[in-house]
Protein backbone atom coordinates (compact mmCIF):
# COMPACT_ATOMS: atom_id res chain seq x y z
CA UNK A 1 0.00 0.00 0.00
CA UNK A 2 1.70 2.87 -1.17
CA UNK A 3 1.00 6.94 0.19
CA UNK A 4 1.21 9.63 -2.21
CA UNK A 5 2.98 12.45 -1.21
CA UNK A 6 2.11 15.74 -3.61
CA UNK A 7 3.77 18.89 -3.27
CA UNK A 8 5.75 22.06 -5.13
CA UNK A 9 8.99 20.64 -4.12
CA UNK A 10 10.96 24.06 -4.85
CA UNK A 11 13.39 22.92 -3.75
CA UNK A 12 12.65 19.61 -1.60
CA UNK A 13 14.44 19.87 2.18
CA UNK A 14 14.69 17.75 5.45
CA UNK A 15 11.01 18.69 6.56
CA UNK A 16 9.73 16.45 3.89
CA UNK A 17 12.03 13.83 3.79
CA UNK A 18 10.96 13.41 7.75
CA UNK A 19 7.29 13.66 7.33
CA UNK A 20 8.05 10.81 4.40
CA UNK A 21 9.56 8.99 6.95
CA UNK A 22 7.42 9.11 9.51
CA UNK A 23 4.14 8.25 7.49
CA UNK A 24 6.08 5.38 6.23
CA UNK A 25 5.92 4.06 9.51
CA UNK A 26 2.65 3.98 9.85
CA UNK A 27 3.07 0.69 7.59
CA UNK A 28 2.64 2.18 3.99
CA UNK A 29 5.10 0.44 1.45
CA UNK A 30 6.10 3.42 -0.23
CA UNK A 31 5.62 7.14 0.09
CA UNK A 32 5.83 8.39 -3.28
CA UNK A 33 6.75 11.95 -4.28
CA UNK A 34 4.45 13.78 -7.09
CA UNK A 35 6.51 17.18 -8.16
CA UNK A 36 3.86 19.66 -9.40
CA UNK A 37 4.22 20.04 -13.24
CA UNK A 38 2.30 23.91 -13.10
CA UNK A 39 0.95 24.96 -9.69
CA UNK A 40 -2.45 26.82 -10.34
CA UNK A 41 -2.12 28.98 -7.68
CA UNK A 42 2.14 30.00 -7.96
CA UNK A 43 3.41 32.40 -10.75
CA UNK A 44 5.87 30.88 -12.47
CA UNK A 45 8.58 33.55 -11.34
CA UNK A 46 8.33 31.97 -7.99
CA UNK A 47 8.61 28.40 -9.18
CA UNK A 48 11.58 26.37 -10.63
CA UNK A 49 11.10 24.23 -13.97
CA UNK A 50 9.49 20.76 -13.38
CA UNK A 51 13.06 19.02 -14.29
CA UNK A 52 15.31 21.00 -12.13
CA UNK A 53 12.42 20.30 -8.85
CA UNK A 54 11.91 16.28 -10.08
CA UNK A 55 15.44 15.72 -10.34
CA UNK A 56 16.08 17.18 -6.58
CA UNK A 57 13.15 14.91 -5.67
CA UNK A 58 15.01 11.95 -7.55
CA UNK A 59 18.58 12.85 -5.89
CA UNK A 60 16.70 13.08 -2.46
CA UNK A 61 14.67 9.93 -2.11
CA UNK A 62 15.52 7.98 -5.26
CA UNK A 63 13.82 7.69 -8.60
CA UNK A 64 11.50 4.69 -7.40
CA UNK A 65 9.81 7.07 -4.71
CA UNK A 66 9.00 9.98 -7.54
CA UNK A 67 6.44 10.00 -10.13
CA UNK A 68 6.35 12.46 -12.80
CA UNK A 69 2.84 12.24 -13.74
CA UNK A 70 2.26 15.09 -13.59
CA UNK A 71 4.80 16.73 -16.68
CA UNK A 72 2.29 14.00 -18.34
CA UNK A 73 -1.05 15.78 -18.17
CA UNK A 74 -2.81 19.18 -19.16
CA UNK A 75 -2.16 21.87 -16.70
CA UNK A 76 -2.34 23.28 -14.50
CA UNK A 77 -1.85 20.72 -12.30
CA UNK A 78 -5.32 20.10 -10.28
CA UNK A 79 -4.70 16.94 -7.50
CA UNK A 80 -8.33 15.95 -8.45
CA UNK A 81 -6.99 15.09 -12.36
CA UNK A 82 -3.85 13.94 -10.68
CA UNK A 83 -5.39 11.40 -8.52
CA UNK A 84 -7.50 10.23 -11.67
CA UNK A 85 -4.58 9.03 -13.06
CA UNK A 86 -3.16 6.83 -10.34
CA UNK A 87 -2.39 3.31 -10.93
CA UNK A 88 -4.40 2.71 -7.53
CA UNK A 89 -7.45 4.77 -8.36
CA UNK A 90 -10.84 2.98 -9.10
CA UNK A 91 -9.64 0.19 -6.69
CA UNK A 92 -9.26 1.72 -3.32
CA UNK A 93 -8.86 5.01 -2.11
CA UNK A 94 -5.44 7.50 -2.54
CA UNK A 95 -3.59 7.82 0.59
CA UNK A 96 -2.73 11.62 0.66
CA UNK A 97 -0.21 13.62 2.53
CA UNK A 98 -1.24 17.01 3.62
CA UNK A 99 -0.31 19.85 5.70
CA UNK A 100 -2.69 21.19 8.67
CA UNK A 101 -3.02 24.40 6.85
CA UNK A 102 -4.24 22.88 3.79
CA UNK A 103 -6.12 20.76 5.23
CA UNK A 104 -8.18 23.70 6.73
CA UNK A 105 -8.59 25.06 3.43
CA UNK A 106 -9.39 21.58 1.37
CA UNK A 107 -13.03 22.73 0.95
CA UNK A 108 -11.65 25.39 -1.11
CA UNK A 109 -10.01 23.30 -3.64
CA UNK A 110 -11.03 22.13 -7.16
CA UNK A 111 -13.62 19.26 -6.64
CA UNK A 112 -13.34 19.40 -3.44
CA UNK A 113 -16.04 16.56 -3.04
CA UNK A 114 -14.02 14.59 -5.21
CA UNK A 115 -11.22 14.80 -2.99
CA UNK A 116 -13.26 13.95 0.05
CA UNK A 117 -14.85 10.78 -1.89
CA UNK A 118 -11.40 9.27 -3.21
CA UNK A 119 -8.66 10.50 -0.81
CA UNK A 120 -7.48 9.20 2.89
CA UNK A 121 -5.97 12.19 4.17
CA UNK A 122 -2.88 12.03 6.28
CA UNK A 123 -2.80 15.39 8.43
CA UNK A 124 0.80 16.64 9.51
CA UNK A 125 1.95 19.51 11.05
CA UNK A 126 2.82 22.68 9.06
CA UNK A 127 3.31 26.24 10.25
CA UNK A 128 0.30 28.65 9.74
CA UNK A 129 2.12 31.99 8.12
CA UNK A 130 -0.25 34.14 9.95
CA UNK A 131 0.67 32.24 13.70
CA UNK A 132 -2.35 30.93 13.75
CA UNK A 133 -2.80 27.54 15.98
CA UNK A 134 -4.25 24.64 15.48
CA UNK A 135 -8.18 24.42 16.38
CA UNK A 136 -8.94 20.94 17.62
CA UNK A 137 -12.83 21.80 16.89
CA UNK A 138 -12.13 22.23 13.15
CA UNK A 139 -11.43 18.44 13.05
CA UNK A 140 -15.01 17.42 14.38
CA UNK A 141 -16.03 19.91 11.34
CA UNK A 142 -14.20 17.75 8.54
CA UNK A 143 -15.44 14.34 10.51
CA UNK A 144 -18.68 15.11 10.51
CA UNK A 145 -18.44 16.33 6.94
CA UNK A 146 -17.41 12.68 6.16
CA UNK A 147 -14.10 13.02 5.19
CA UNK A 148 -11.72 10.28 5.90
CA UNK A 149 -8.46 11.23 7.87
CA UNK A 150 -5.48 10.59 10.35
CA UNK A 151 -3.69 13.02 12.31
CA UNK A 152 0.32 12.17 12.40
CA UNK A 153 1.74 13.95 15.69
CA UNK A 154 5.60 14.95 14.55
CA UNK A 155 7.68 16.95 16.12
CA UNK A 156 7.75 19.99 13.47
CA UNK A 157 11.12 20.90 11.84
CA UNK A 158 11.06 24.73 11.34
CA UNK A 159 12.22 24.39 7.38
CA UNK A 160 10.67 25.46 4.17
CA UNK A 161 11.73 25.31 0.76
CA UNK A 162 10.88 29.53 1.33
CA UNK A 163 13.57 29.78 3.33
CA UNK A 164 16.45 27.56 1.40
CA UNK A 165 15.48 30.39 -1.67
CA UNK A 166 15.96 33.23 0.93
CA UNK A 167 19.18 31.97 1.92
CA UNK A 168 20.30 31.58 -1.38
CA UNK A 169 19.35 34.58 -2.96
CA UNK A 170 21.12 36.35 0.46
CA UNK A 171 24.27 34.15 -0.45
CA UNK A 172 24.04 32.06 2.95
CA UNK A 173 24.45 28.58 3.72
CA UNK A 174 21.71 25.89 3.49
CA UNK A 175 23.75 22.76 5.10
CA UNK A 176 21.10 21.18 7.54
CA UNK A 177 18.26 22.88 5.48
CA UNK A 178 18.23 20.11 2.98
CA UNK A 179 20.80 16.75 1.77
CA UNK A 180 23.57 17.26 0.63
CA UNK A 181 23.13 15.79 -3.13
CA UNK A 182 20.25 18.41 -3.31
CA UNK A 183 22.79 21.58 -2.24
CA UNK A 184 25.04 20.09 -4.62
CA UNK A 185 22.86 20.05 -7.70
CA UNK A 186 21.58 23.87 -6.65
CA UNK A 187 25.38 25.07 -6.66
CA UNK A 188 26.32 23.09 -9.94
CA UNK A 189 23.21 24.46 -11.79
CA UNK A 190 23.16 27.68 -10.26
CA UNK A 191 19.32 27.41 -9.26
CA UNK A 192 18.12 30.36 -7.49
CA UNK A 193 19.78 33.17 -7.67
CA UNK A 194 18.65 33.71 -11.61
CA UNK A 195 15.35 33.70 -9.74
CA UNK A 196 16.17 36.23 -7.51
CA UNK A 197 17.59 38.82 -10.04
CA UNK A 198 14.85 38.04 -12.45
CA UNK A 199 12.70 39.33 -9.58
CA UNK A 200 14.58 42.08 -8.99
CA UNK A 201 13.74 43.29 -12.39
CA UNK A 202 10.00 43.31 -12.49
């Protein structure tokens, strides 16, 4: 039984890889990492190419944990058409990775019902921008709603992909933000800091 793990991925760092290994533990066979092909809701000034982002993902957990379906469909890329195209869907339900704060905003997404109906969410902690905290009552809200979830207690690791651009574009370290094949392949292709004076000109 395998868990499906979607996400930007720009670039991936050590938060994921320990939320991947901590839902594998839960006794899922694989966790498998889906790079976003074209976010629908991230310019694409903010967002590294699909190749540079799935070969970090590849470097990081290996190339049999990372699907590229999504460089295979239309975009942008909507989880609902995603999940469509599953080799599991139609048979059982999608085991989903997801972050509190999304979570909290999954009525908000395209076919949402859809996503209630076909996905088992597991919740994880994530960092609400604003400081917001968790509301315990919110949970009885999605229950009662019907939808179909787990909530994985992990000790949160205060690191975002965010912050690993920051420190780039501010010519600072990232050792202990993310491996060390990933920092390499950022250095060797230079990723980043075109991004940051591309910015600087608009």
């Amino acid at each position: 039984m395998n868990c499906y793990f979607f996400g930007t991925f720009n670039p991936i760092h050590l938060g994921h890889i320990e939320i991947a290994r901590q839902v594998k533990a839960l006794g899922f066979d694989k966790i498998i990492f889906v790079p976003a092909y074209m976010p629908p809701h991230k310019s694409t000034i903010e967002t590294l190419s699909f190749i540079h982002r799935y070969n970090m993902v590849k470097l990081a957990v290996g190339e049999e944990n990372v699907s590229d379906i999504e460089s295979k469909l239309k975009p942008p890329s909507y989880t609902y058409r995603t999940i469509q195209h599953l080799p599991e869907f139609n048979n059982e339900k999608i085991n989903f990775i997801i972050g509190y704060d999304q979570f909290f905003q999954i009525e908000n997404w395209k076919e949402a019902q859809f996503l209630k109906e076909n996905l088992n969410f597991i919740v994880v902690p994530r960092k609400f921008k604003n400081g917001q905290t968790i509301n315990e009552r919110a949970f009885e809200y999605f229950k009662n709603k019907g939808y179909n979830y787990k909530i994985l207690n992990i000790d949160f690791l205060d690191v975002s992909s965010e912050m690993i651009r920051k420190f780039i574009q501010e010519g600072k370290d990232i050792t202990g933000l993310t491996l060390k094949e990933v920092k390499e392949y950022i250095e060797i292709n230079r990723l980043y800091k075109r991004l940051a004076r591309r910015e600087s000109i608009n």
